[in-house]
PDB file of N, CA and C in Angstrom:
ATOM      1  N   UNK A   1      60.451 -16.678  33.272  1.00  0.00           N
ATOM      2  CA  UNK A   1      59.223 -16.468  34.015  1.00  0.00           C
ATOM      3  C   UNK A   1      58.575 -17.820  34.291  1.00  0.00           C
ATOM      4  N   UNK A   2      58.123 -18.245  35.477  1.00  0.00           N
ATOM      5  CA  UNK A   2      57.712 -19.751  35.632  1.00  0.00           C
ATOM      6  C   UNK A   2      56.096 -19.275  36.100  1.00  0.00           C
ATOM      7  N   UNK A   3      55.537 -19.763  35.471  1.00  0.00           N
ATOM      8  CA  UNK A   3      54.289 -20.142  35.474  1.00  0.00           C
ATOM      9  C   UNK A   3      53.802 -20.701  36.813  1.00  0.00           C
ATOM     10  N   UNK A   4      52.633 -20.140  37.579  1.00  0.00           N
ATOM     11  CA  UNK A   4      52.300 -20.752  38.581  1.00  0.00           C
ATOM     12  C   UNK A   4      50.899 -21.050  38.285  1.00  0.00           C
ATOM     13  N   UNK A   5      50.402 -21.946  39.194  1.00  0.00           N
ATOM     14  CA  UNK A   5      48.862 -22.408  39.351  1.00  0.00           C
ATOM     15  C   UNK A   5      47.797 -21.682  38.784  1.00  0.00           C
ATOM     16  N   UNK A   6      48.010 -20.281  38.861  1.00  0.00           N
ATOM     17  CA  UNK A   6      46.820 -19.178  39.062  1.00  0.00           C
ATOM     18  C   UNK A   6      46.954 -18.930  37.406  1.00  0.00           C
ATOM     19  N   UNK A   7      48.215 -18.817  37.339  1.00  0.00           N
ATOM     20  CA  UNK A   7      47.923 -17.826  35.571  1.00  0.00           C
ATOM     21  C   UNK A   7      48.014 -19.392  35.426  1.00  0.00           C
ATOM     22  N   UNK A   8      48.238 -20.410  35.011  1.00  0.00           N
ATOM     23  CA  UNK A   8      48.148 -21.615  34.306  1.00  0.00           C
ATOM     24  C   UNK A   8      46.605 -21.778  34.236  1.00  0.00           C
ATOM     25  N   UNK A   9      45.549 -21.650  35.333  1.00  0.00           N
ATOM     26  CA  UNK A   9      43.809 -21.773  35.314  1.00  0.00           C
ATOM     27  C   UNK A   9      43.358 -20.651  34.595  1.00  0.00           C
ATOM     28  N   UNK A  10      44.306 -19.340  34.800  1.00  0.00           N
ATOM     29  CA  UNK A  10      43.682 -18.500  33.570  1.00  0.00           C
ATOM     30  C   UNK A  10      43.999 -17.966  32.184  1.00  0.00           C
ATOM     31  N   UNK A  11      45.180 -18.667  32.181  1.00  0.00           N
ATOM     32  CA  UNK A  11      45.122 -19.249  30.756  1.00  0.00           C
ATOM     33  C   UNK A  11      44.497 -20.231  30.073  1.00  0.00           C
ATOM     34  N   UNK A  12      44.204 -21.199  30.696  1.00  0.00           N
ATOM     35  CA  UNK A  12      43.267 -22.640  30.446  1.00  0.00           C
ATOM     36  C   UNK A  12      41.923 -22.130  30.303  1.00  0.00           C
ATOM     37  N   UNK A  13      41.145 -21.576  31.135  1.00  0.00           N
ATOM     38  CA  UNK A  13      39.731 -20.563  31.329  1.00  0.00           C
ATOM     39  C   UNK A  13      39.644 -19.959  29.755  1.00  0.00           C
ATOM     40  N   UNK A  14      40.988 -18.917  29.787  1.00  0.00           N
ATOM     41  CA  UNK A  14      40.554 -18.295  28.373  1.00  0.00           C
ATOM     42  C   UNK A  14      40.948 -18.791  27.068  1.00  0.00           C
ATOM     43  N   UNK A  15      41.553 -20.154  27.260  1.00  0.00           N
ATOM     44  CA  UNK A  15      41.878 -20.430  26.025  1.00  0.00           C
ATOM     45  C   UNK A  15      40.373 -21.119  25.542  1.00  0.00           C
ATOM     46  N   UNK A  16      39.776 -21.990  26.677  1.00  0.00           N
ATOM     47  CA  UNK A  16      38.726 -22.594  26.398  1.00  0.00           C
ATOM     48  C   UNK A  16      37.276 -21.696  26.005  1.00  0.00           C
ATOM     49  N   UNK A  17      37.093 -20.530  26.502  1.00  0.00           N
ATOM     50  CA  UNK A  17      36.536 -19.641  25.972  1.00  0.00           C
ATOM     51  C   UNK A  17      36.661 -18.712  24.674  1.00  0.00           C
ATOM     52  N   UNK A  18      37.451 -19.062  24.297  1.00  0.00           N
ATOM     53  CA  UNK A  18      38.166 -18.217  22.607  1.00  0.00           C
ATOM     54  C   UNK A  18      37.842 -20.008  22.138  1.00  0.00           C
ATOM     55  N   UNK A  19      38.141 -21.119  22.385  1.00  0.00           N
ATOM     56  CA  UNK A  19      37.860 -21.778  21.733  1.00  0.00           C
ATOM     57  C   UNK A  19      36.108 -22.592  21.236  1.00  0.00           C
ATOM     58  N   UNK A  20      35.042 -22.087  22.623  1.00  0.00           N
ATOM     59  CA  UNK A  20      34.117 -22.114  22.242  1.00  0.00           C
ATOM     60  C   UNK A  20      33.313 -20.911  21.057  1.00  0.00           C
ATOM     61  N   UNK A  21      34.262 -19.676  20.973  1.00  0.00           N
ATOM     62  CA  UNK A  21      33.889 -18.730  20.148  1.00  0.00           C
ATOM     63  C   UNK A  21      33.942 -19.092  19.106  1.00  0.00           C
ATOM     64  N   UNK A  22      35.402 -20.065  19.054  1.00  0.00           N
ATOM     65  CA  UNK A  22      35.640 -19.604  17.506  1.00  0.00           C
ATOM     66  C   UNK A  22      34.986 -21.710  16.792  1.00  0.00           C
ATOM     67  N   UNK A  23      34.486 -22.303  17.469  1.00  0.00           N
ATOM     68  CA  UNK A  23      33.955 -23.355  17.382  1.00  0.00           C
ATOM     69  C   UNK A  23      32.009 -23.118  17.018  1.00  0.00           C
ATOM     70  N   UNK A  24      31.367 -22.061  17.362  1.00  0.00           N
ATOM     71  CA  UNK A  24      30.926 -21.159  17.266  1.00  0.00           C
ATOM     72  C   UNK A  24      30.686 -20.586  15.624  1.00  0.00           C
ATOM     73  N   UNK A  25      31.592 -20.081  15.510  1.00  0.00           N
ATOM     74  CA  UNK A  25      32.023 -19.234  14.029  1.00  0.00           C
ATOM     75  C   UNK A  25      32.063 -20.230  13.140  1.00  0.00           C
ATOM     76  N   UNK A  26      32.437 -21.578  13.251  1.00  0.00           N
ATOM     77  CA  UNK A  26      32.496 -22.566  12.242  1.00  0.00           C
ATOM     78  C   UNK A  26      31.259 -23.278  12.447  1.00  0.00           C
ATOM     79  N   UNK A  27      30.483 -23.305  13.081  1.00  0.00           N
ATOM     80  CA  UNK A  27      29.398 -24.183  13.094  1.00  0.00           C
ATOM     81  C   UNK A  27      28.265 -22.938  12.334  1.00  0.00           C
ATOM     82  N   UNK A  28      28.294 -21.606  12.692  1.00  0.00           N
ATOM     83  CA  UNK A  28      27.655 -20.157  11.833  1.00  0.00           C
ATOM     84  C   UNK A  28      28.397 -20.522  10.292  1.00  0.00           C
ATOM     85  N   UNK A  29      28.972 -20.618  10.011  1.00  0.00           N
ATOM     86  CA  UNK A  29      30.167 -20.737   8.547  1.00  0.00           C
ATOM     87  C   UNK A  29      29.269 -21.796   7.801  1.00  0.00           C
ATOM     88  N   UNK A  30      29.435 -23.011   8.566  1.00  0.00           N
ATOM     89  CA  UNK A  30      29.005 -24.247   8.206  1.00  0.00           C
ATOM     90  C   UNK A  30      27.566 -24.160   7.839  1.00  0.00           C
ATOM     91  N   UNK A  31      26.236 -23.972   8.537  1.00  0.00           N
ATOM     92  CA  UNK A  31      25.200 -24.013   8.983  1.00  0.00           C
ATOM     93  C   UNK A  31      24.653 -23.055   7.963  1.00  0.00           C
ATOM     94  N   UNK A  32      25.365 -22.052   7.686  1.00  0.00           N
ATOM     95  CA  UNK A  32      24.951 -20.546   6.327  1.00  0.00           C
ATOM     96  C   UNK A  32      25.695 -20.530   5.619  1.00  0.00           C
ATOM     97  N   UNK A  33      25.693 -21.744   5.144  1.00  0.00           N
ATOM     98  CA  UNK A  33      27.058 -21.890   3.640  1.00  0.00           C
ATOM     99  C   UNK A  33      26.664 -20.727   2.377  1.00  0.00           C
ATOM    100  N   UNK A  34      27.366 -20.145   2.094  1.00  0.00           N
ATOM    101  CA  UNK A  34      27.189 -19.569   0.613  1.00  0.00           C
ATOM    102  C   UNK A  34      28.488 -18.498   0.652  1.00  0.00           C
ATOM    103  N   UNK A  35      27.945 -17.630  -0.457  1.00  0.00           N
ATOM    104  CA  UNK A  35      29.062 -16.197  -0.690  1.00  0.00           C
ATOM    105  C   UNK A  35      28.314 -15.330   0.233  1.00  0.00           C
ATOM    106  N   UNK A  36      26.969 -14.869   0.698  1.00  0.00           N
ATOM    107  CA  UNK A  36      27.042 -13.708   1.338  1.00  0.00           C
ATOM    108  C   UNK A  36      26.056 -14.707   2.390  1.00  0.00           C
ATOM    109  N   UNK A  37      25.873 -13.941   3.758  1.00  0.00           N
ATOM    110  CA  UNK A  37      25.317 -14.150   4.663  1.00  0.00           C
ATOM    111  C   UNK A  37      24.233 -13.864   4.546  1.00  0.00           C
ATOM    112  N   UNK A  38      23.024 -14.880   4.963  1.00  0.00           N
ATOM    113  CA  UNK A  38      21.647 -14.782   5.440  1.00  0.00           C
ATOM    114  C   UNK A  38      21.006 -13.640   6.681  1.00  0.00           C
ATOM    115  N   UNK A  39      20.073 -13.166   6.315  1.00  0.00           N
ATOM    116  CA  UNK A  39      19.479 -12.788   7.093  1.00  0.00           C
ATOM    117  C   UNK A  39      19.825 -13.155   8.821  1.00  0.00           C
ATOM    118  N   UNK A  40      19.544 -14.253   8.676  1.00  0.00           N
ATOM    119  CA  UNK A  40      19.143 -15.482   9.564  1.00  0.00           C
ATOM    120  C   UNK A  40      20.543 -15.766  10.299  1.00  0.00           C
ATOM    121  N   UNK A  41      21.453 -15.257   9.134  1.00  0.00           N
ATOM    122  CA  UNK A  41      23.275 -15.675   9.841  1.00  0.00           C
ATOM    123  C   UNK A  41      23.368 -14.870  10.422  1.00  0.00           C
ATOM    124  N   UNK A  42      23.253 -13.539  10.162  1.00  0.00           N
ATOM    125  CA  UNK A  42      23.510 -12.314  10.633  1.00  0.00           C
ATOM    126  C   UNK A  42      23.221 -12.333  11.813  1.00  0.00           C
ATOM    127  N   UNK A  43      21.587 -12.570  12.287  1.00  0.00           N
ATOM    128  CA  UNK A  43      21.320 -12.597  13.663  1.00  0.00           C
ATOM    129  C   UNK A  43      22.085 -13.780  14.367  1.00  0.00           C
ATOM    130  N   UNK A  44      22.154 -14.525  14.034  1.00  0.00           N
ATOM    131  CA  UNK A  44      23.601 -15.454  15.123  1.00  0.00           C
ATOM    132  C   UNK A  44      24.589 -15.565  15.261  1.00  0.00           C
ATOM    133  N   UNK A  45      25.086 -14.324  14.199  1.00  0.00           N
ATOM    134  CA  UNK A  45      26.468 -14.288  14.449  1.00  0.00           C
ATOM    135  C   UNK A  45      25.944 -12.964  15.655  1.00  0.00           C
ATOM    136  N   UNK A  46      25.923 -11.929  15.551  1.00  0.00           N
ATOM    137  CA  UNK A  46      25.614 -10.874  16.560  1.00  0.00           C
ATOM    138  C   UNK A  46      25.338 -11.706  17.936  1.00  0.00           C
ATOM    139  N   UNK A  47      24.497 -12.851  18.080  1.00  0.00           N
ATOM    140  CA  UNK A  47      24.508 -13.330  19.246  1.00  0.00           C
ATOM    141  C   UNK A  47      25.379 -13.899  19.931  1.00  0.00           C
ATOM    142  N   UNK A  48      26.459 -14.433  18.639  1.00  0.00           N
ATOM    143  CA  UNK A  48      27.497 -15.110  19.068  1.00  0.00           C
ATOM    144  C   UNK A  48      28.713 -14.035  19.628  1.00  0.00           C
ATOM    145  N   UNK A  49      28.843 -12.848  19.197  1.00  0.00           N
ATOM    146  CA  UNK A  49      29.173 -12.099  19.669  1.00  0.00           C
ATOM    147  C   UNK A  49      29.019 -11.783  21.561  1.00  0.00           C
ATOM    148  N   UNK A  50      27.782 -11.356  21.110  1.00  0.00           N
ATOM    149  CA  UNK A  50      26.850 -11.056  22.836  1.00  0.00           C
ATOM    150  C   UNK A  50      26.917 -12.166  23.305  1.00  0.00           C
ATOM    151  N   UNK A  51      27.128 -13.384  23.228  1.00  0.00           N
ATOM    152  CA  UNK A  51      27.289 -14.484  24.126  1.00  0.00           C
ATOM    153  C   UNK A  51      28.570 -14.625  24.523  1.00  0.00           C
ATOM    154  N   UNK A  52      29.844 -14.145  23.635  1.00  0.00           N
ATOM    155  CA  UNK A  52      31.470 -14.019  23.677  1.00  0.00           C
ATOM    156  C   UNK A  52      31.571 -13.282  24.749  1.00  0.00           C
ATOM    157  N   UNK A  53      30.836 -12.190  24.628  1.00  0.00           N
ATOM    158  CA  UNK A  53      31.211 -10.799  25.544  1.00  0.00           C
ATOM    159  C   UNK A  53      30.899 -11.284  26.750  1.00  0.00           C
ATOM    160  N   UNK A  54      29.301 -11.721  27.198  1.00  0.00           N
ATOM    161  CA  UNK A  54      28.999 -11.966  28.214  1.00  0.00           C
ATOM    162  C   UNK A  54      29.593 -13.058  28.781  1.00  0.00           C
ATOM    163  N   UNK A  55      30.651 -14.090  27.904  1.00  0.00           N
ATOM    164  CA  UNK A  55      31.023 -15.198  28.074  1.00  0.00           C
ATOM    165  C   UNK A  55      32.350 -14.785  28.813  1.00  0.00           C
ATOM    166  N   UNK A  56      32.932 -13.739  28.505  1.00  0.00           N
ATOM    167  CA  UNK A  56      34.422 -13.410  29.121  1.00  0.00           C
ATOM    168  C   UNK A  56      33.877 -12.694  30.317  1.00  0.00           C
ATOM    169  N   UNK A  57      32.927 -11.782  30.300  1.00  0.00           N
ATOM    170  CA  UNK A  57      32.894 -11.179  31.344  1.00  0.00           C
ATOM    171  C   UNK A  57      32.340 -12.307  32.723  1.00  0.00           C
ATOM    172  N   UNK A  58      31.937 -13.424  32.529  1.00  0.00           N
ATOM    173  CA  UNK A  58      31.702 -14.375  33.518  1.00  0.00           C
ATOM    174  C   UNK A  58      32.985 -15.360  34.166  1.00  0.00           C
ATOM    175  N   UNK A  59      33.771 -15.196  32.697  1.00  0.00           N
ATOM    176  CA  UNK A  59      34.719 -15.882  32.807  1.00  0.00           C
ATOM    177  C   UNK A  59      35.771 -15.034  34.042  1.00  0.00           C
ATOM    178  N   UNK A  60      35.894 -13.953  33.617  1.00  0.00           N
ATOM    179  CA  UNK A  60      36.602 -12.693  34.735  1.00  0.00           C
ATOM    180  C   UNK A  60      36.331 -12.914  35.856  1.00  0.00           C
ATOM    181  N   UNK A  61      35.055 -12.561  35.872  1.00  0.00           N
ATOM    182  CA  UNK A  61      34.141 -12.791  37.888  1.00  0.00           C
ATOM    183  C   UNK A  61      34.642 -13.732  38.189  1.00  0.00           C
ATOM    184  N   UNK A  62      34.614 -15.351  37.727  1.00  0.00           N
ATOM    185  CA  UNK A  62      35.134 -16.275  37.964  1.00  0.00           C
ATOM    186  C   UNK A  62      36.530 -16.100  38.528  1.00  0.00           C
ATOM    187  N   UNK A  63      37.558 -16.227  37.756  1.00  0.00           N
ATOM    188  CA  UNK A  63      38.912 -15.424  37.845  1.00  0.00           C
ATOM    189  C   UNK A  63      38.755 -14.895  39.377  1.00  0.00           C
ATOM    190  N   UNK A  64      38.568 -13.697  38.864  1.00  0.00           N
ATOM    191  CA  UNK A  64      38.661 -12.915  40.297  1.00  0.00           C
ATOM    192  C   UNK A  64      38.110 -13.225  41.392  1.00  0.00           C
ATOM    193  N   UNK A  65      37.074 -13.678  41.598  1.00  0.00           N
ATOM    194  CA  UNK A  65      36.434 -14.697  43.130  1.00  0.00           C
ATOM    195  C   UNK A  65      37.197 -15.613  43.291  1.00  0.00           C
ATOM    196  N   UNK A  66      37.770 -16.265  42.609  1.00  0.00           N
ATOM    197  CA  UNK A  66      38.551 -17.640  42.326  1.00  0.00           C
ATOM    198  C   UNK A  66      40.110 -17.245  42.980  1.00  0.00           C
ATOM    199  N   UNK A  67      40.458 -16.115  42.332  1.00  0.00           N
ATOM    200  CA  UNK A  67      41.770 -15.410  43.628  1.00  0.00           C
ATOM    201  C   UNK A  67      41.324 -14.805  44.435  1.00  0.00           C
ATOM    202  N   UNK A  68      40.043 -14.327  45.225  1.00  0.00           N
ATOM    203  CA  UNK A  68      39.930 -13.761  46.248  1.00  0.00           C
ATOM    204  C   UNK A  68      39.879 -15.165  47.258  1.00  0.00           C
ATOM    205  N   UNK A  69      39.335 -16.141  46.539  1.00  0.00           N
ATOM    206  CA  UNK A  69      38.954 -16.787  47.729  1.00  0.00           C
ATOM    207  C   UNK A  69      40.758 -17.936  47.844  1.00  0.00           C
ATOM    208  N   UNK A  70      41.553 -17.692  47.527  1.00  0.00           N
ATOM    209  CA  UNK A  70      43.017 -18.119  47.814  1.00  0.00           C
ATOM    210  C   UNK A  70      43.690 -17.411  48.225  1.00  0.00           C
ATOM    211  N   UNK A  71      43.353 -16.249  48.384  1.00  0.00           N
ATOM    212  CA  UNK A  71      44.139 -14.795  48.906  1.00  0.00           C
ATOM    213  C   UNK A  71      43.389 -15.028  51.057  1.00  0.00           C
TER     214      UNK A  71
END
């Protein structure tokens, strides 16, 4: 299978987006060091979540406008 232009940008797109997640998760890890989670962690990890979600789903639109407008 040879790889063309299009899946090579959206693989690159989502690798860089799984990698701001999980860059993310270690700076939450780091930042609320202990055995159980803070209050305070809790709510940023949930955001970090809702920022993931909303982060792929922008990432998609992108994507897809991005092949409409080469089509």
């Amino acid at each position: 299978m040879e790889i063309d232009a299009e899946l090579r940008r959206q693989i690159v797109v989502s690798l860089l987006a799984a990698a701001v997640f999980l860059a993310g998760l270690v700076a939450i890890g780091v930042t609320f060091d202990g055995s159980t989670l803070p209050e305070d962690g809790a709510v940023a990890l949930v955001g970090l979540l809702t920022g993931f979600v909303l982060l792929m789903a922008l990432v998609g639109l992108y994507l897809m406008r991005n092949e409409d407008a080469e089509a």
